[in-house]
N, C-alpha and C. Protein backbone atom coordinates (compact mmCIF):
# COMPACT_ATOMS: atom_id res chain seq x y z
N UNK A 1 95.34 113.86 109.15
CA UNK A 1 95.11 112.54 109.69
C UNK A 1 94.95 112.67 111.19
N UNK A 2 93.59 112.37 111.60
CA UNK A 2 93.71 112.02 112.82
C UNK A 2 93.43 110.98 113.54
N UNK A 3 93.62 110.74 114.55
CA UNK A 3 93.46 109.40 115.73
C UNK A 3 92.33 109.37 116.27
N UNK A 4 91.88 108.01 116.12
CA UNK A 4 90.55 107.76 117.43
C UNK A 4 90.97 106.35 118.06
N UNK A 5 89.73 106.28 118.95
CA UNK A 5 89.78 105.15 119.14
C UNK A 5 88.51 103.92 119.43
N UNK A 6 88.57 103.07 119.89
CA UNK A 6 87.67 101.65 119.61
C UNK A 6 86.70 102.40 121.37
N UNK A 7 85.42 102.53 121.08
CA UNK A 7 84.25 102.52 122.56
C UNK A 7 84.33 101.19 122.46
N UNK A 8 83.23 101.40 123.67
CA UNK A 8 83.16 99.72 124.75
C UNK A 8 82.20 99.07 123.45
N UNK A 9 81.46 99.77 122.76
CA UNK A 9 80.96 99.29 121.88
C UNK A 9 81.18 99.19 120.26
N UNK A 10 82.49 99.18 120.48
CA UNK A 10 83.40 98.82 119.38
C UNK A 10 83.12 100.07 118.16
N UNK A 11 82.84 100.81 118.74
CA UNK A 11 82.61 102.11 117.54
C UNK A 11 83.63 103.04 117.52
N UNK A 12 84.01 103.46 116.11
CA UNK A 12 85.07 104.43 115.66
C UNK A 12 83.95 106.14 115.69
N UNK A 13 84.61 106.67 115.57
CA UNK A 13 84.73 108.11 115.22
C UNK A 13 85.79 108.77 114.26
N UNK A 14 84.79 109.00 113.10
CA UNK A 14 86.21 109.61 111.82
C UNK A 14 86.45 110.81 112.48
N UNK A 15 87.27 110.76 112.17
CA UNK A 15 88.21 112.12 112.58
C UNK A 15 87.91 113.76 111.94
N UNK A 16 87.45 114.86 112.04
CA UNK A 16 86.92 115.64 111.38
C UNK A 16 87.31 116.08 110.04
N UNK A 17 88.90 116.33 110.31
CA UNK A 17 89.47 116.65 108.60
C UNK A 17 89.28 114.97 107.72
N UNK A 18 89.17 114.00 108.06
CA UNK A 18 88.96 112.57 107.00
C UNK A 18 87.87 112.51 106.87
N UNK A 19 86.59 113.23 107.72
CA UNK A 19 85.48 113.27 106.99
C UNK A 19 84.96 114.29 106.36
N UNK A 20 85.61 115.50 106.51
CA UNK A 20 85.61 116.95 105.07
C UNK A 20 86.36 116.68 104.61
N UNK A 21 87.22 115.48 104.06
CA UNK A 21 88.41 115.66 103.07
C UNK A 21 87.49 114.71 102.28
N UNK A 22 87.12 113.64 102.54
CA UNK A 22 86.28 112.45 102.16
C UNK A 22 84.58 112.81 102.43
N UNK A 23 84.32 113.68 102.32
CA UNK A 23 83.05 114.23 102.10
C UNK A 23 82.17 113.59 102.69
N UNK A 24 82.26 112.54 104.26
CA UNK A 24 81.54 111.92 104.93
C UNK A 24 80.48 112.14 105.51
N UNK A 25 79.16 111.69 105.17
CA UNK A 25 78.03 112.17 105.62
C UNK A 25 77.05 111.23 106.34
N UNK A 26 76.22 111.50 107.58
CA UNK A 26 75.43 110.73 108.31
C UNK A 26 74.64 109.51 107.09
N UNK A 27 74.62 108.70 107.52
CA UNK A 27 73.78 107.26 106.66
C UNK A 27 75.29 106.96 105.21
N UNK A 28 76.11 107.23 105.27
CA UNK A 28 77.08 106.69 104.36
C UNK A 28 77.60 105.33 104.58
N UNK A 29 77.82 104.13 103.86
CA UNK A 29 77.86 103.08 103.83
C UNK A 29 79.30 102.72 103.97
N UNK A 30 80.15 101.98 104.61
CA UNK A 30 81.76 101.64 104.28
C UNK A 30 81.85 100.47 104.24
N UNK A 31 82.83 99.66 103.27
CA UNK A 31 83.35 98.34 103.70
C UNK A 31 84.43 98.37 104.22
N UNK A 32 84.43 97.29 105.42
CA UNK A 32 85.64 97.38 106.35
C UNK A 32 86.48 95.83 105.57
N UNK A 33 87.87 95.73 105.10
CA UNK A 33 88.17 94.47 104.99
C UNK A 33 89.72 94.53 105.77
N UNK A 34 90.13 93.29 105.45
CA UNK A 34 91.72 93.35 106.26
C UNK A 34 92.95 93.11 105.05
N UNK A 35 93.61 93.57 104.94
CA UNK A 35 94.43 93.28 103.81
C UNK A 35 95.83 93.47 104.38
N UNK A 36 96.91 92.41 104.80
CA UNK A 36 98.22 92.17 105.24
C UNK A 36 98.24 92.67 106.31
N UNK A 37 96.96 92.43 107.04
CA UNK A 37 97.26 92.59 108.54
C UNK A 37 96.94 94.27 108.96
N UNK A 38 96.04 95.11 107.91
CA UNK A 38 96.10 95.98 108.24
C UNK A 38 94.14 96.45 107.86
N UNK A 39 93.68 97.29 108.76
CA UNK A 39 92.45 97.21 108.55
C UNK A 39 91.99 98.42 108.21
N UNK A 40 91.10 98.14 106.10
CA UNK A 40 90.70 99.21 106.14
C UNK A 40 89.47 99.07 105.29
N UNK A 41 89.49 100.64 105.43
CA UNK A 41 87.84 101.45 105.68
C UNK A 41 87.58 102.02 103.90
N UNK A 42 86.71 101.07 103.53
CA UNK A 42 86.49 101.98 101.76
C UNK A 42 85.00 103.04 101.83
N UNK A 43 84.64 104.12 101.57
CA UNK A 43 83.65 104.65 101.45
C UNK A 43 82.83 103.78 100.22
N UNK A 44 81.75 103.46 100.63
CA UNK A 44 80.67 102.92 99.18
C UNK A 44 80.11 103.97 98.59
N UNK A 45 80.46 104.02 97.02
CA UNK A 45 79.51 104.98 96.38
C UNK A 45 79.07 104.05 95.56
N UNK A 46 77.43 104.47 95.60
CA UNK A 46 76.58 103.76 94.74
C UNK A 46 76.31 102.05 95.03
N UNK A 47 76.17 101.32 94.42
CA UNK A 47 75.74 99.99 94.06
C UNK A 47 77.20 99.10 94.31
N UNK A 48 77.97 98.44 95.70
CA UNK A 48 79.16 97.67 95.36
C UNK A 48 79.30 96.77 94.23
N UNK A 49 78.40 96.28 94.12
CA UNK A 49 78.39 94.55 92.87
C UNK A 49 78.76 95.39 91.63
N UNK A 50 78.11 96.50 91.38
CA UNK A 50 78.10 97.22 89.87
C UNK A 50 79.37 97.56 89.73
N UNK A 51 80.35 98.52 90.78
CA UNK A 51 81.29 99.22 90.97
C UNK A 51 82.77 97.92 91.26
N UNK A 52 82.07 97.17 91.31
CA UNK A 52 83.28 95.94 91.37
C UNK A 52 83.96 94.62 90.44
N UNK A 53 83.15 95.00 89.42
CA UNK A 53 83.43 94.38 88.14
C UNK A 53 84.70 94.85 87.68
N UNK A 54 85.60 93.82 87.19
CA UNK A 54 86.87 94.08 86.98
C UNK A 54 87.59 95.08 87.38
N UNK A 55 87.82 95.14 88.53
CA UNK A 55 88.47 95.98 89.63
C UNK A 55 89.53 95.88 89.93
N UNK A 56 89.64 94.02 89.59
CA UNK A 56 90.98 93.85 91.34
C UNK A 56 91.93 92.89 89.96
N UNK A 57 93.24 92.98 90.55
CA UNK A 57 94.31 92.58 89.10
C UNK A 57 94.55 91.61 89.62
N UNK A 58 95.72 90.60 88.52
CA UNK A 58 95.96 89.65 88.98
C UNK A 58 95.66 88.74 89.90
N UNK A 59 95.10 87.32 89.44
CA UNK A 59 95.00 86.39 91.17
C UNK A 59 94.02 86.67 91.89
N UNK A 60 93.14 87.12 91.41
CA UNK A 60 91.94 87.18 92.05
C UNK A 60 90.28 87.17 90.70
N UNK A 61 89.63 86.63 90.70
CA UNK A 61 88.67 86.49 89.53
C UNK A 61 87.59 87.51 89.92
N UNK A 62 87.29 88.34 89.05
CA UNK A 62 86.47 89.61 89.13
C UNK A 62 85.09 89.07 90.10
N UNK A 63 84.64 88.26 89.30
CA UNK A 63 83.07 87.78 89.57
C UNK A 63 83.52 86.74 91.05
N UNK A 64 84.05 86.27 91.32
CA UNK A 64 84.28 85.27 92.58
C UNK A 64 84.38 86.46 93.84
N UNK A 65 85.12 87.22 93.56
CA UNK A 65 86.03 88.18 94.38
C UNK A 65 84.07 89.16 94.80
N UNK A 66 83.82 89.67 93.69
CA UNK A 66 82.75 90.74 94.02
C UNK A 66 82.05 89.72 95.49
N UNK A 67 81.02 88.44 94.68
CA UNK A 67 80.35 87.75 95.24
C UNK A 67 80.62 87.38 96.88
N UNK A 68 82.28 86.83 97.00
CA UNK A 68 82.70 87.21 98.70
C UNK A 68 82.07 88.32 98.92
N UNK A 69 82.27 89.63 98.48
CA UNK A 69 82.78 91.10 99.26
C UNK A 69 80.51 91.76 99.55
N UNK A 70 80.05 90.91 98.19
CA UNK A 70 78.92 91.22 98.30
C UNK A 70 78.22 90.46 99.60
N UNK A 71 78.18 89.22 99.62
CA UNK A 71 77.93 88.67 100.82
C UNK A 71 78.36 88.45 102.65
N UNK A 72 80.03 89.17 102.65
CA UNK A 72 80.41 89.53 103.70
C UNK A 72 79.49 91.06 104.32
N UNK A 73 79.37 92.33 102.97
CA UNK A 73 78.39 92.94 103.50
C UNK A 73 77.03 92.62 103.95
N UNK A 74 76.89 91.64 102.84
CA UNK A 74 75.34 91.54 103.61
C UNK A 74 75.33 90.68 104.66
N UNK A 75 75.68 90.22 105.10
CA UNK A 75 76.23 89.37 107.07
C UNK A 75 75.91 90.25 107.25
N UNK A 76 77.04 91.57 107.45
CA UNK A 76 77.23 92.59 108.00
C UNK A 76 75.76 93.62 108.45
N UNK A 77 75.67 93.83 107.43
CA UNK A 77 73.84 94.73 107.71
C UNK A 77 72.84 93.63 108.41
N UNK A 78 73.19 92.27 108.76
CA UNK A 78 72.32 91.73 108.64
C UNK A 78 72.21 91.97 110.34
N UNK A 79 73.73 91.73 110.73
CA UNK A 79 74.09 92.41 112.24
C UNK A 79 73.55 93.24 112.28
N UNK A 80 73.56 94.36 111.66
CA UNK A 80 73.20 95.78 112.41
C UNK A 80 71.93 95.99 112.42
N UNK A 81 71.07 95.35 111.77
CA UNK A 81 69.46 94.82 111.96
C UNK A 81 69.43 94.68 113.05
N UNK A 82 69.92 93.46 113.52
CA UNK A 82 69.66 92.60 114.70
C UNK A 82 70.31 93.37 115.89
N UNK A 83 71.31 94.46 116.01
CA UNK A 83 71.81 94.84 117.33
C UNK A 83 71.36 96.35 117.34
């Protein structure tokens, strides 16, 4: 585990052993979400919507839940178009 930190332009740097442990490669996709105040980083493999069907337990509805997570990404790319 190692430490980075936030540039003026709000960009991380994985750390070298979390990206050979996690097999991280240039053009790899992540979702960033916040969960109890703590912020984290999922690697995307493949298709999210496909890979998120009945995923998440209790208190949360499979199909409601994807549809947020699908459309917060796409905001997201929609930024990185535009900047």
């Amino acid at each position: 585990m190692g430490v980075t930190k936030v540039t003026r332009n709000f960009q991380l740097t994985l750390p070298k052993d979390v990206r050979e442990m996690e097999k991280v490669n240039v053009g790899d996709k992540f979702i960033v979400t916040v969960e109890n105040s703590d912020i984290v980083m999922k690697k995307l493999e493949g298709k999210l919507i496909e890979r998120s069907f009945g995923s998440w337990g209790k208190g949360k509805l499979g199909v409601e839940f994807s549809r947020k997570i699908r459309d917060e990404a796409e905001e997201r790319e929609k930024g990185f178009e535009k900047g």
